[in-house]
N, C-alpha and C. Protein backbone atom coordinates (compact mmCIF):
# COMPACT_ATOMS: atom_id res chain seq x y z
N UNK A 1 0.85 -1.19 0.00
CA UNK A 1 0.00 0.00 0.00
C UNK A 1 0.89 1.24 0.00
N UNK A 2 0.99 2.14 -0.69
CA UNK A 2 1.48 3.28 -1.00
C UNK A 2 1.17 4.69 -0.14
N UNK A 3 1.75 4.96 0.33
CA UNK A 3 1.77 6.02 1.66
C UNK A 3 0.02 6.80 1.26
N UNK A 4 0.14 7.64 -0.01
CA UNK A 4 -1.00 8.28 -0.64
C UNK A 4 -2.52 7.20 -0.09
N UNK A 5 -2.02 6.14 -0.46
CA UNK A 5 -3.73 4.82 -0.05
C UNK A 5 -3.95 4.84 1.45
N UNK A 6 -2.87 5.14 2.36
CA UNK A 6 -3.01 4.94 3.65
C UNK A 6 -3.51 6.20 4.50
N UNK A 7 -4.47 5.43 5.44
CA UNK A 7 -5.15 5.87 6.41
C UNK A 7 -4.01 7.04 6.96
N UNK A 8 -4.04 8.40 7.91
CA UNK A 8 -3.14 8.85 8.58
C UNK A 8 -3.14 7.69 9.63
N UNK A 9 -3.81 7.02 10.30
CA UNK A 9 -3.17 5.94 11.34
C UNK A 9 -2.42 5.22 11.12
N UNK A 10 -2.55 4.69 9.52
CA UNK A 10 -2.45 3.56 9.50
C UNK A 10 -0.69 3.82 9.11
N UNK A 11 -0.55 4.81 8.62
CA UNK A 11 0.89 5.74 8.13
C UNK A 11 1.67 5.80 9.37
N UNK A 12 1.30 6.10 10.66
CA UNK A 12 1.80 6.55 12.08
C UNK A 12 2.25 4.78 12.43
N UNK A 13 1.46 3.99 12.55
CA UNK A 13 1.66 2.47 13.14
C UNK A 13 2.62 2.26 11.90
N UNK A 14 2.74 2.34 10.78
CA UNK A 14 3.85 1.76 10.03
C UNK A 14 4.99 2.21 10.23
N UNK A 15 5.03 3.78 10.58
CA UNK A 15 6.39 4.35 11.14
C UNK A 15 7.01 3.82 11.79
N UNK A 16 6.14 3.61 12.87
CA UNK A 16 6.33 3.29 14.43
C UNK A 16 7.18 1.21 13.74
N UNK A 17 6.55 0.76 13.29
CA UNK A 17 7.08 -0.68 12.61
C UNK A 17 8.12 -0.61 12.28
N UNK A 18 8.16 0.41 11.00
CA UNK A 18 9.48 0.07 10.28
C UNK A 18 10.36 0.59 11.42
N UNK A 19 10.36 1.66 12.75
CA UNK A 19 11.31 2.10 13.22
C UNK A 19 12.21 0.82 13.68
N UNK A 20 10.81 -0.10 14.48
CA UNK A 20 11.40 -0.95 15.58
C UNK A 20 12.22 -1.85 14.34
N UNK A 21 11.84 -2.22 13.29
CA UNK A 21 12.22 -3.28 12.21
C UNK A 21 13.88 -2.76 11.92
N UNK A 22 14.05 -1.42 12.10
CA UNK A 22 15.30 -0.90 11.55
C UNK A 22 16.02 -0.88 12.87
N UNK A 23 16.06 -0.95 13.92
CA UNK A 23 16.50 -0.70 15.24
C UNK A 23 16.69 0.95 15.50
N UNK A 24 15.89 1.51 14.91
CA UNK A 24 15.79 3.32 15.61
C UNK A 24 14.70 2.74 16.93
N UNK A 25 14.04 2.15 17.31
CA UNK A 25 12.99 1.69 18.32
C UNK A 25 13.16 0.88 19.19
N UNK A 26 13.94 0.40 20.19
CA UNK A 26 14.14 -0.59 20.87
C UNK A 26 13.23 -1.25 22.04
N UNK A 27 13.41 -2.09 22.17
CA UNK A 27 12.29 -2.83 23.55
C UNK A 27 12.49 -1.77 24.67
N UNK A 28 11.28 -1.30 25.15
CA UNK A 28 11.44 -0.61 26.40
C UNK A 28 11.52 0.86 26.57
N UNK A 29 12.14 1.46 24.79
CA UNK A 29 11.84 2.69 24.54
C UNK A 29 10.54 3.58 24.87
N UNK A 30 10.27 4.48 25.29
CA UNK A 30 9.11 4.92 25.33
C UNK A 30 9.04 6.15 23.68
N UNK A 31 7.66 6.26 23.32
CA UNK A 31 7.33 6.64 22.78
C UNK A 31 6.83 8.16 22.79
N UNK A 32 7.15 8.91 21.51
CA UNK A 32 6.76 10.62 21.51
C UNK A 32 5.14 10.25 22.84
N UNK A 33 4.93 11.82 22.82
CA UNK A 33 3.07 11.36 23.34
C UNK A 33 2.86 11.43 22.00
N UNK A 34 1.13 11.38 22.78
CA UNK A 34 -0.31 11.48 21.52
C UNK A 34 -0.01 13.02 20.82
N UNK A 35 0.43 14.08 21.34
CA UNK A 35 -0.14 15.33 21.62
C UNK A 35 1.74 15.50 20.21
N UNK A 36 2.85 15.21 21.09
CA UNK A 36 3.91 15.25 20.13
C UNK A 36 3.64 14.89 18.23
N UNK A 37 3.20 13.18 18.70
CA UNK A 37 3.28 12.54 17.52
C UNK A 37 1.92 13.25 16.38
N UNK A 38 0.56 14.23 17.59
CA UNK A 38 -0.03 14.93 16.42
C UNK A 38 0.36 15.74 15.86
N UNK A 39 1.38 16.60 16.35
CA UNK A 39 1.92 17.80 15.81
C UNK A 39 2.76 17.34 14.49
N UNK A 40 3.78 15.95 14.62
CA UNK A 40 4.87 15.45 14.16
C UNK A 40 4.03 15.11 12.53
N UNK A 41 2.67 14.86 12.69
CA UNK A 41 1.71 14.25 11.35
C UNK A 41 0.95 15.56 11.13
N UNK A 42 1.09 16.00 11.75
CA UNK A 42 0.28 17.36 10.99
C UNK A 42 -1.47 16.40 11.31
N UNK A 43 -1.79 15.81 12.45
CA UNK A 43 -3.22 15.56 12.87
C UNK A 43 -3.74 15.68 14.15
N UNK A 44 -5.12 14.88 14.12
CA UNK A 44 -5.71 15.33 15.46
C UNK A 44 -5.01 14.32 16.59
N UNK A 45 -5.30 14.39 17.75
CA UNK A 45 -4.68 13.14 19.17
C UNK A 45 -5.61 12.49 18.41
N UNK A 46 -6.74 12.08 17.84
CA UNK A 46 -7.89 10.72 17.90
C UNK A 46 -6.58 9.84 17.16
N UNK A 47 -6.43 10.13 15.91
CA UNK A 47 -5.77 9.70 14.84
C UNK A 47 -4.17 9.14 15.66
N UNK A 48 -3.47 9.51 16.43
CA UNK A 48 -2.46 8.86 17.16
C UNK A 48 -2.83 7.42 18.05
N UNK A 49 -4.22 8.24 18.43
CA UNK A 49 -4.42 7.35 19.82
C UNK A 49 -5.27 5.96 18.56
N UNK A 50 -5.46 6.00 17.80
CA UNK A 50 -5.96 4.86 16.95
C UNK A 50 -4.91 4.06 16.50
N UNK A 51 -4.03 5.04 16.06
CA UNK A 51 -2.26 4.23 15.32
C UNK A 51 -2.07 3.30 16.61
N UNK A 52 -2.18 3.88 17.71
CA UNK A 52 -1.51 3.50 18.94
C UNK A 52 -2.60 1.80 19.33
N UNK A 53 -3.58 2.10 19.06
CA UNK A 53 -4.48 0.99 19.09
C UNK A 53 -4.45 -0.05 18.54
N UNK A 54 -3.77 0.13 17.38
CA UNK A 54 -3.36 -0.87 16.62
C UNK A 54 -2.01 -1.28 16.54
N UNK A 55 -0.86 -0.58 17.30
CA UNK A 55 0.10 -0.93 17.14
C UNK A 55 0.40 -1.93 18.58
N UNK A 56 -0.94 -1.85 19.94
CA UNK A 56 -1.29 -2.45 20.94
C UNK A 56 -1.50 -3.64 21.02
N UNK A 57 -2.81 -3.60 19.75
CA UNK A 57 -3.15 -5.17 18.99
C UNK A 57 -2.46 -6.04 18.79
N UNK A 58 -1.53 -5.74 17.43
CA UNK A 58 -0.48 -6.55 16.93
C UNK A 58 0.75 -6.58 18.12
N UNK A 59 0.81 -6.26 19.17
CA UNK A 59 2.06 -6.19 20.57
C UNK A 59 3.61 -6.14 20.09
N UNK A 60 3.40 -4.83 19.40
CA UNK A 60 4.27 -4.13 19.22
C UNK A 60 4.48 -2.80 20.15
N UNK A 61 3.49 -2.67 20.93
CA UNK A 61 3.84 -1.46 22.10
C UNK A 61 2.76 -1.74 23.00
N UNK A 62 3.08 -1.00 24.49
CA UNK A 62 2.05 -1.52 25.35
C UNK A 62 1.85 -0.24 26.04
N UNK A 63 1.17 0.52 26.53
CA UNK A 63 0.54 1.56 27.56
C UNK A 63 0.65 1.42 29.06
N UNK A 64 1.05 2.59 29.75
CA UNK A 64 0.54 3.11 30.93
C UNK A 64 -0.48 4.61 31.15
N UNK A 65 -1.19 4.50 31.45
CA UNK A 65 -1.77 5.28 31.92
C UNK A 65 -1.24 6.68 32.32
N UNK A 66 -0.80 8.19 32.10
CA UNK A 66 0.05 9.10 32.41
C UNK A 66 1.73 8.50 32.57
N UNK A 67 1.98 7.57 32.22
CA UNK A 67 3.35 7.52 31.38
C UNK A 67 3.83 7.18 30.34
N UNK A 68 2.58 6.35 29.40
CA UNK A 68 3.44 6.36 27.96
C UNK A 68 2.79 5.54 27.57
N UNK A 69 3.71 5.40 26.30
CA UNK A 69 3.79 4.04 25.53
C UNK A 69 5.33 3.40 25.29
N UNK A 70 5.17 2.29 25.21
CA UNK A 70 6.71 1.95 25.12
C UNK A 70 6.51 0.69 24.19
N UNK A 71 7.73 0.33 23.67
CA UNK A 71 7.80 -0.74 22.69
C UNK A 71 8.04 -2.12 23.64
N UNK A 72 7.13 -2.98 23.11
CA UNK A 72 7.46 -4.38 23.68
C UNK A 72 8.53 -4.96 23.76
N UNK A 73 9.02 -5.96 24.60
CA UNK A 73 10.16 -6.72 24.50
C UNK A 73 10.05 -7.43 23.18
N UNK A 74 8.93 -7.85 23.23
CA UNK A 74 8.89 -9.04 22.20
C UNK A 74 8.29 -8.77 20.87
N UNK A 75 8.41 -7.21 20.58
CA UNK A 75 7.72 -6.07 19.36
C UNK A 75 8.32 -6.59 17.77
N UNK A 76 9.39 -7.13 17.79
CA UNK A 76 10.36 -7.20 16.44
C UNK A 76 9.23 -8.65 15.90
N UNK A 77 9.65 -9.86 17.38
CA UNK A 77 8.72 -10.93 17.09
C UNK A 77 7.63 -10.94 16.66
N UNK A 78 7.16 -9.86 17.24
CA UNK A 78 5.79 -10.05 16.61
C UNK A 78 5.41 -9.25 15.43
N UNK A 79 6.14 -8.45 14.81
CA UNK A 79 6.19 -7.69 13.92
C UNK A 79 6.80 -9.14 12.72
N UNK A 80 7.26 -10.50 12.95
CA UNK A 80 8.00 -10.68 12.03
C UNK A 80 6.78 -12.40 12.01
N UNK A 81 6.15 -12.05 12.36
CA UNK A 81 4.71 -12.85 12.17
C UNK A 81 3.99 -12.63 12.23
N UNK A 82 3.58 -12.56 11.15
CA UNK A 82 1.86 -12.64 10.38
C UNK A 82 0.72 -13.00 11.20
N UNK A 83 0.46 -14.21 11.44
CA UNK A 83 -0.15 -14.69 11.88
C UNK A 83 -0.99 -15.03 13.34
N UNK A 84 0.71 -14.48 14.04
CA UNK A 84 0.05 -14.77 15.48
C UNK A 84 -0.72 -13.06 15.29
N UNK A 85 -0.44 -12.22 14.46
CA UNK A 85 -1.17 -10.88 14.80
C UNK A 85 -2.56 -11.54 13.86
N UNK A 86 -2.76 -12.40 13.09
CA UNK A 86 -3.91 -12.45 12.93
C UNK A 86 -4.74 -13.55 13.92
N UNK A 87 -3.94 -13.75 14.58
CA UNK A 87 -5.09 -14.57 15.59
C UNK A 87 -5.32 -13.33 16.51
N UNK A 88 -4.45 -13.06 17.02
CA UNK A 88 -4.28 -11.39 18.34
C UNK A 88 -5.93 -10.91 17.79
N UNK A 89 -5.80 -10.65 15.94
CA UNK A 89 -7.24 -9.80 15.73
C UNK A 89 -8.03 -10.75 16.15
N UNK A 90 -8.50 -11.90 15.68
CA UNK A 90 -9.66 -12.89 16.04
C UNK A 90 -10.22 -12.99 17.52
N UNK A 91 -9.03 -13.16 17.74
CA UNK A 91 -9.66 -13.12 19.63
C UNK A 91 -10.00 -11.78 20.02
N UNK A 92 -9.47 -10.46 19.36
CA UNK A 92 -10.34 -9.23 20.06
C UNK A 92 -11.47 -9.10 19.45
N UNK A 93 -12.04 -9.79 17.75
CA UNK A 93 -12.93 -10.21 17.86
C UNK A 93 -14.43 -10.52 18.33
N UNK A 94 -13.86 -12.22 18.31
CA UNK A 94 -14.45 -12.86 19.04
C UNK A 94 -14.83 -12.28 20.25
N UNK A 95 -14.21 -11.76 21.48
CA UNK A 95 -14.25 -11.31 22.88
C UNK A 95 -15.55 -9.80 22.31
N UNK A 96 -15.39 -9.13 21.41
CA UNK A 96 -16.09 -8.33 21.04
C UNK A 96 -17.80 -9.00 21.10
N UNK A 97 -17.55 -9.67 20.38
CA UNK A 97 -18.70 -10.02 19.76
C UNK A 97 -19.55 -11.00 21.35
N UNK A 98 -18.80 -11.41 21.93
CA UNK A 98 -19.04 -11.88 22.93
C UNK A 98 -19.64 -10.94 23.98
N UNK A 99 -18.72 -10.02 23.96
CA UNK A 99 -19.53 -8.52 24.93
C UNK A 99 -20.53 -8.70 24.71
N UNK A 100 -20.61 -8.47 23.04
CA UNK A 100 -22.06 -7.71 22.29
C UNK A 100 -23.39 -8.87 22.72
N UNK A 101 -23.41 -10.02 22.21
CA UNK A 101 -24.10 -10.66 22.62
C UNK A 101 -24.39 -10.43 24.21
N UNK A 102 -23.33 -10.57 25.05
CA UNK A 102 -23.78 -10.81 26.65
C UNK A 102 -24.71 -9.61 27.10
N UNK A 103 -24.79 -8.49 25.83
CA UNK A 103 -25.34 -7.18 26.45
C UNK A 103 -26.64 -7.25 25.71
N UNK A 104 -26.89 -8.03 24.40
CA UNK A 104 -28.56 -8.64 24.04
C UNK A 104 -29.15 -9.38 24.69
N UNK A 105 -28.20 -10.02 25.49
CA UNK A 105 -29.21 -11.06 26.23
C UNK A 105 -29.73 -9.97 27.58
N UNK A 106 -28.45 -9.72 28.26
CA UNK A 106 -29.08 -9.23 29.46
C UNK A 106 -30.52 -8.41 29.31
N UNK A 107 -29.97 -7.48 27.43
CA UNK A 107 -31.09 -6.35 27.77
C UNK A 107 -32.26 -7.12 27.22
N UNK A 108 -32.60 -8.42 26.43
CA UNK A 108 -34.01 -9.13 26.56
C UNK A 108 -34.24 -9.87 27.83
N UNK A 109 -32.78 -10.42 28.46
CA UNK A 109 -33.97 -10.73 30.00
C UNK A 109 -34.51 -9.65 30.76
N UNK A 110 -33.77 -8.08 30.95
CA UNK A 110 -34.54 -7.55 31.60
C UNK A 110 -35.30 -6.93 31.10
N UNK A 111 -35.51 -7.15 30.00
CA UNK A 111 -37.04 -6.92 28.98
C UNK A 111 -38.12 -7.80 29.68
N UNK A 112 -37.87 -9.08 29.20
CA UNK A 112 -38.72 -9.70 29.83
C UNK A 112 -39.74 -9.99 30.98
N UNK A 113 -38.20 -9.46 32.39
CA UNK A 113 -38.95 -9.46 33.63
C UNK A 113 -39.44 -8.43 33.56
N UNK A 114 -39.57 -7.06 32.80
CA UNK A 114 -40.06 -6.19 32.90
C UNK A 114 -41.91 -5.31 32.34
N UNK A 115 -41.72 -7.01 31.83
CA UNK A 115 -43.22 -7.31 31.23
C UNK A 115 -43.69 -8.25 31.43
N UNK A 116 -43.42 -9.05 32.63
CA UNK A 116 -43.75 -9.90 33.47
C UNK A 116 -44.91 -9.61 34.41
């Protein structure tokens, strides 16, 4: 996909890839913020904090809460398989879809008792 076809997220998470792939990124590094890396793309924080969502997925970086983001130990690995990032998607998925359901049922049982 050619920079022009790509999402601005999807442009930010490839950066962030090829960095760790080239060794500018190392395990444990922490990452620009949201607020840096919007200025750095010329976009909004949503558009970082999405790159960042997906670069979470595939466990190539992991979050704290008011300290960062930082690159995984095990970020290169998983950057250098396919696959286990396509299971990583399936199971957030699946677990999705699982929410979703557990929240139709609840809201027809308490439909139910509620017209009981």
């Amino acid at each position: 996909m050619t920079d022009e076809a790509m999402q601005p997220f999807e442009r930010i998470a490839q950066d962030v890839r090829d960095q760790v792939r080239l060794g500018q990124l190392m395990p444990g590094d922490k990452l620009q913020s949201t607020r840096e890396l919007a200025t750095k793309y010329g976009v909004a924080a949503g558009t970082v904090q999405r790159a960042f969502a997906e670069l979470r997925r595939d466990g190539v970086i992991y979050s704290h809460t008011g300290r960062g983001s930082f690159i995984r130990e095990n970020a290169l690995a998983a950057l250098a398989d396919p696959t286990a990032q396509a299971i990583r998607r399936l199971e957030e998925q699946v677990a999705d879809l699982v929410a979703r359901l557990e929240r139709v049922e609840q809201n027809q049982s308490s439909g139910s008792a509620q017209s009981s």
